[in-house]
Protein backbone atom coordinates (compact mmCIF):
# COMPACT_ATOMS: atom_id res chain seq x y z
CA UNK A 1 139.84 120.46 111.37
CA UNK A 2 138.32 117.29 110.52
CA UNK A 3 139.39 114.31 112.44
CA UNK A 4 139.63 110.57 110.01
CA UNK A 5 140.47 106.99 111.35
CA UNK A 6 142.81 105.36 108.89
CA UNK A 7 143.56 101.63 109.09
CA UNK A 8 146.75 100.33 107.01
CA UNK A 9 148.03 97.45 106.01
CA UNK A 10 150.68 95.30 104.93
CA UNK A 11 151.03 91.66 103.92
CA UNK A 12 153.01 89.48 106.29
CA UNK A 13 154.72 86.76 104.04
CA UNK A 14 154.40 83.13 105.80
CA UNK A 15 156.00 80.16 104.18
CA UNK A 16 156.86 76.65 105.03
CA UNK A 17 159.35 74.46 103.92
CA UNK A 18 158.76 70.76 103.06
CA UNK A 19 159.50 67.39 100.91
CA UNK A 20 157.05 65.78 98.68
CA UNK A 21 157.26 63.11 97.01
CA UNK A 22 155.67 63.23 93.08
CA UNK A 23 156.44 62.25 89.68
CA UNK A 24 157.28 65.58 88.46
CA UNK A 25 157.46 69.25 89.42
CA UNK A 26 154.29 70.50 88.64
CA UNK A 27 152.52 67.28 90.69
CA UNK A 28 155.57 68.37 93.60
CA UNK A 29 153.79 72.08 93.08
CA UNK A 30 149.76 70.63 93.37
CA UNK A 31 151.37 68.67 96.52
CA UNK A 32 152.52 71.81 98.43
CA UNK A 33 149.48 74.34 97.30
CA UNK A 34 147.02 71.64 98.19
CA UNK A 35 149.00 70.72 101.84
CA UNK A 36 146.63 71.93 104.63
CA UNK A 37 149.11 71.54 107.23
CA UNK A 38 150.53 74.72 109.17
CA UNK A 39 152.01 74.34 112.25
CA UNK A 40 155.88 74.71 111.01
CA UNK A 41 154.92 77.53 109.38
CA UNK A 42 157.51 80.87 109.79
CA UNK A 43 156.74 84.79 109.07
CA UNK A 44 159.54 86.37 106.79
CA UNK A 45 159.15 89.93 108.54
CA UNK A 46 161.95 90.82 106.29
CA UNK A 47 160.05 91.14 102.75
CA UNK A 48 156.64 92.17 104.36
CA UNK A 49 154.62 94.21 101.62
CA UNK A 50 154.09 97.44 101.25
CA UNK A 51 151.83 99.91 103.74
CA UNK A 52 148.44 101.14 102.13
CA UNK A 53 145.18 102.32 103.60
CA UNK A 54 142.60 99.56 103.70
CA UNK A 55 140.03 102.14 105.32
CA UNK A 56 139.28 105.14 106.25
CA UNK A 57 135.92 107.01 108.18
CA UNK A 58 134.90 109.81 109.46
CA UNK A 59 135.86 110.82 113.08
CA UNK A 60 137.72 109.32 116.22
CA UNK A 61 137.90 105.91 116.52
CA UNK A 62 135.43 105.25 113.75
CA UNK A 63 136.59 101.90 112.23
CA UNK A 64 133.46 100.06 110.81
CA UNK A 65 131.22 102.07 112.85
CA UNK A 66 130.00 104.25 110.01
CA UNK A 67 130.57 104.63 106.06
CA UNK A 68 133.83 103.89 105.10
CA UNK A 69 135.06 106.95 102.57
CA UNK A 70 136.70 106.43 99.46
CA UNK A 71 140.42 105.81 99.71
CA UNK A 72 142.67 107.83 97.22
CA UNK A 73 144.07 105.90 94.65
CA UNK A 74 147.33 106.50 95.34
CA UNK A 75 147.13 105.10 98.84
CA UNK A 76 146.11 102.30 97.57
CA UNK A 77 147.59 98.79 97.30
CA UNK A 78 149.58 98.78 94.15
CA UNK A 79 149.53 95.28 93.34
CA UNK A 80 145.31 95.50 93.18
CA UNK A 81 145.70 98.72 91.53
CA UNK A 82 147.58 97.09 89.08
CA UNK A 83 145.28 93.94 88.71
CA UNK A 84 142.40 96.30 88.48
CA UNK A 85 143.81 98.29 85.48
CA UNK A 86 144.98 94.92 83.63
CA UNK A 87 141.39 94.13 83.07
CA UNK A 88 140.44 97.37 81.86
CA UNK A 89 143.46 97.01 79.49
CA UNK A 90 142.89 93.79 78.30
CA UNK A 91 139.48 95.47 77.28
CA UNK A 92 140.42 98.09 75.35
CA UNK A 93 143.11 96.01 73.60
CA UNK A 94 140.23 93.54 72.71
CA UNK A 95 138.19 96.89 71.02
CA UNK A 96 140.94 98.29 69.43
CA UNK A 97 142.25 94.89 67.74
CA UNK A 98 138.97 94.78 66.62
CA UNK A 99 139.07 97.67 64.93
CA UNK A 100 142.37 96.96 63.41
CA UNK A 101 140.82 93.66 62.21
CA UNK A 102 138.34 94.97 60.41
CA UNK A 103 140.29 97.76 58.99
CA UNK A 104 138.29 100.54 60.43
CA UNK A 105 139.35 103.43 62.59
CA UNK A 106 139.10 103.59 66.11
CA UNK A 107 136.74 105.54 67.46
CA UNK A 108 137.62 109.06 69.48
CA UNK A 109 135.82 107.65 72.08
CA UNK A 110 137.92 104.32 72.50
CA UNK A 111 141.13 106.37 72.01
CA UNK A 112 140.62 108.64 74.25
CA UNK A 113 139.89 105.93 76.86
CA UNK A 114 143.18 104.32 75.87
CA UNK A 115 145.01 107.27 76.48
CA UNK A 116 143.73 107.88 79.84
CA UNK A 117 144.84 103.88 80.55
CA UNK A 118 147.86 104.88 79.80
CA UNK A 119 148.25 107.78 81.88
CA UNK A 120 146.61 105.66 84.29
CA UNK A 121 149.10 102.70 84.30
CA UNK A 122 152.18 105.18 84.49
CA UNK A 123 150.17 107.02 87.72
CA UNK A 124 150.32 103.21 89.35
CA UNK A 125 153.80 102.63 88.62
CA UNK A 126 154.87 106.13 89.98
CA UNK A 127 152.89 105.59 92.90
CA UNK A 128 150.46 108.61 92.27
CA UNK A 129 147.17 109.40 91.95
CA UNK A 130 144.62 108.18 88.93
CA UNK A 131 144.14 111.11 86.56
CA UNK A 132 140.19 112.00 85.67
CA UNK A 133 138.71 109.78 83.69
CA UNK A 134 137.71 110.73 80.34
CA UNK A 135 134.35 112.58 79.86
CA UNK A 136 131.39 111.62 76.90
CA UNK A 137 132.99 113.81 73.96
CA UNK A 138 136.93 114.44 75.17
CA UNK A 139 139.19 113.63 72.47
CA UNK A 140 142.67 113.15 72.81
């Protein structure tokens, strides 16, 4: 049986609270993203994010030591699986507009693609795996 090392990891919220002076909220906003200072900071343990798999290898104790192997998508950490598949949207939406625009039909190609974005995006909200992509010539 093969043996993997697996690292996971969650996102420990930190936050701060402070007072600034500023002429409105936005500049109050600039005032606290900009701040430097740390030292009062606290760790909400209570809203930590999720668990995913940053990494995995081959064999025991293997961390960095070797190729890393391709994590699974659905073990993946949602929010960048979702920030991932925005740009591919936003790219298809761009082609497809197009087409609209210019009162021509979509390709099979293009529609295809956006079907498998869909059935991608619904994958990432039900926490599952990404389905195949679509292959030269499918149609939908």
């Amino acid at each position: 049986m093969p043996i993997y090392t697996i690292e996971t990891t969650y996102h420990l919220p930190v936050y701060r609270q402070r007072t600034y002076n500023a002429d409105s909220i936005a500049d109050a906003c600039r005032k606290a993203i900009e701040d430097d200072g740390w030292d009062d900071a606290k760790e909400d343990v209570d809203t930590s994010g999720e668990t995913y798999v940053s990494g995995i290898w081959q064999g025991a104790d293997a961390a960095y030591s070797g190729p890393a192997i391709l994590i699974p998508s659905q073990f993946a950490e949602t929010v960048e699986r979702k920030a991932g598949h925005f740009e591919i949207l936003l790219g298809l939406l761009k082609l497809l507009l197009a087409d609209v625009q210019a009162a021509r039909p979509s390709s099979q190609e293009w529609i295809a693609r956006a079907t498998w974005a869909v059935a991608r995006g619904e994958a990432i909200i039900a926490g599952a795996r990404d389905p195949d992509a679509p292959v030269e010539g499918d149609r939908p």
